[in-house]
Protein backbone atom coordinates (compact mmCIF):
# COMPACT_ATOMS: atom_id res chain seq x y z
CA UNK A 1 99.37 119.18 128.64
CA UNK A 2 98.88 116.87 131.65
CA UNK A 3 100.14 113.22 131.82
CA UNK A 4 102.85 111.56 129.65
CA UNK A 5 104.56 113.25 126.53
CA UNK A 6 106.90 110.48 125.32
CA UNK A 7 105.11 107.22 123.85
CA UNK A 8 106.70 103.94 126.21
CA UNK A 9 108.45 102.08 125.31
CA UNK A 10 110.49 103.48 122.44
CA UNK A 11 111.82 101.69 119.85
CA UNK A 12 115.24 101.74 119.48
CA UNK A 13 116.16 101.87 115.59
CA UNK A 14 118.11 100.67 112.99
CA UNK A 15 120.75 102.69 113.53
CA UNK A 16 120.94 101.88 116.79
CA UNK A 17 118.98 105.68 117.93
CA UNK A 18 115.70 106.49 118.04
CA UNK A 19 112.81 108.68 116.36
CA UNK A 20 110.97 109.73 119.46
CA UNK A 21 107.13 110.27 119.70
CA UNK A 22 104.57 110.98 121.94
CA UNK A 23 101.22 112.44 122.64
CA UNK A 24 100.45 116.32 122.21
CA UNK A 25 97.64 118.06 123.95
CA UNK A 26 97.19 121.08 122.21
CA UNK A 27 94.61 123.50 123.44
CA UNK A 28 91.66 125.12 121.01
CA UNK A 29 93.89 128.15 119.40
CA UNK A 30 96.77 126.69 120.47
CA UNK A 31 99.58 126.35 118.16
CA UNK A 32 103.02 124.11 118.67
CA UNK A 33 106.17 126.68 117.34
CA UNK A 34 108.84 124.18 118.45
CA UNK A 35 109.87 121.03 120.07
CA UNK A 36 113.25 120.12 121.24
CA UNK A 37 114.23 116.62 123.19
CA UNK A 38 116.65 114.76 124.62
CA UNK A 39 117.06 111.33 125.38
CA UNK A 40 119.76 109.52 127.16
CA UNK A 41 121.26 106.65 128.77
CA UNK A 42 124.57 106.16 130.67
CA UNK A 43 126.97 106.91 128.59
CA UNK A 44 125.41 108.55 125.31
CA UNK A 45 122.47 110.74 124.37
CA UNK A 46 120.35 111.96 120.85
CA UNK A 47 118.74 115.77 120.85
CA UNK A 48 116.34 116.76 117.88
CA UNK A 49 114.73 119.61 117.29
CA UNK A 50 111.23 119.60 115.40
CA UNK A 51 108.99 122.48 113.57
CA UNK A 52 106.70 120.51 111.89
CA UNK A 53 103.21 119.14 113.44
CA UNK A 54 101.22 117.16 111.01
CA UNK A 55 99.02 116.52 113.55
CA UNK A 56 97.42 118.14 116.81
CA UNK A 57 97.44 115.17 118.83
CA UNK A 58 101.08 113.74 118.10
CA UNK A 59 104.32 114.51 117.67
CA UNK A 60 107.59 112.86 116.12
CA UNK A 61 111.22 114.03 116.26
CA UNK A 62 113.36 112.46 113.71
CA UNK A 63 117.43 113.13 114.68
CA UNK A 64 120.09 112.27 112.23
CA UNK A 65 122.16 109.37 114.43
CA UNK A 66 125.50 110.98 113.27
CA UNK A 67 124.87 114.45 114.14
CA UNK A 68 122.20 114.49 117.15
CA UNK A 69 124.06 111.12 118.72
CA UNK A 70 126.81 111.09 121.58
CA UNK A 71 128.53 108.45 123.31
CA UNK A 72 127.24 105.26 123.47
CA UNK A 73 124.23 104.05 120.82
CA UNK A 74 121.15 103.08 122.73
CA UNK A 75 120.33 99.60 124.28
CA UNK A 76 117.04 97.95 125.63
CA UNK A 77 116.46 99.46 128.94
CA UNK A 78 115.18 102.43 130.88
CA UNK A 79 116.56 106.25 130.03
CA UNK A 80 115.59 109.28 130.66
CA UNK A 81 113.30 111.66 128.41
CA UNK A 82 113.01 115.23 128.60
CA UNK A 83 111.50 117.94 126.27
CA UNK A 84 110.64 121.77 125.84
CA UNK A 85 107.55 122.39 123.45
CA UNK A 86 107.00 126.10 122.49
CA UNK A 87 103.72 126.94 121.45
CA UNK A 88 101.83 130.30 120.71
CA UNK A 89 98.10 130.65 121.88
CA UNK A 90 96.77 134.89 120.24
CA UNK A 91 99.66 136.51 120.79
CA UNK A 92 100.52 134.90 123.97
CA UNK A 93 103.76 132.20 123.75
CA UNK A 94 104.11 129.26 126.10
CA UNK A 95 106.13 127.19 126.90
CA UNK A 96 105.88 123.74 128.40
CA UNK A 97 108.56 121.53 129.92
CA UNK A 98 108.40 117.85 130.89
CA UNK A 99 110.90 114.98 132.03
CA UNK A 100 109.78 111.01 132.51
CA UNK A 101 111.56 107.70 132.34
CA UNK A 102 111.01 105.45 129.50
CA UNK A 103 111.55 102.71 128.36
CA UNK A 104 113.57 101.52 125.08
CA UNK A 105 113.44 98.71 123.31
């Protein structure tokens, strides 16, 4: 999964959070198990968690703000993106971790 995982910039909701998204590079037999991500700024943060790819070439994680939120709600800027995808190609499971700055907006 070379390259950027988070699409830039992200759009900063209605709720003042986001519903992160980004490219995914899945290998032929390769199957995505699990995504988990975290997003933050100074001063406040969202995590989701995601088991459900309706597509082999995207992803979407969809937090609840009131839950998955802490601290501060999120402001146009740069922030910080990292996620953990677990994926299962035969019987063999990988995993596949990535950090990059973004850009919200």
């Amino acid at each position: 999964m070379p390259g950027p995982r988070f699409d830039s910039p992200l759009k900063i909701n209605k709720h003042r959070c986001l519903d992160p998204t980004g490219p995914l590079a899945l290998e032929p037999g390769e199957k995505a198990l699990r995504l988990d991500i975290w997003v933050w700024q100074k001063g406040g943060g969202c995590v989701a968690v995601t088991r459900e790819f309706s597509s082999r070439r995207k992803w979407k994680a969809t937090p609840n703000p009131k839950e998955d939120h802490t601290g501060t709600m999120f402001k146009p800027g740069p922030a910080t993106a990292m996620a953990i995808l677990v994926s299962k190609k035969g019987r063999r499971t990988e995993t596949y971790q990535w950090t990059e700055g973004i850009v919200l907006e």
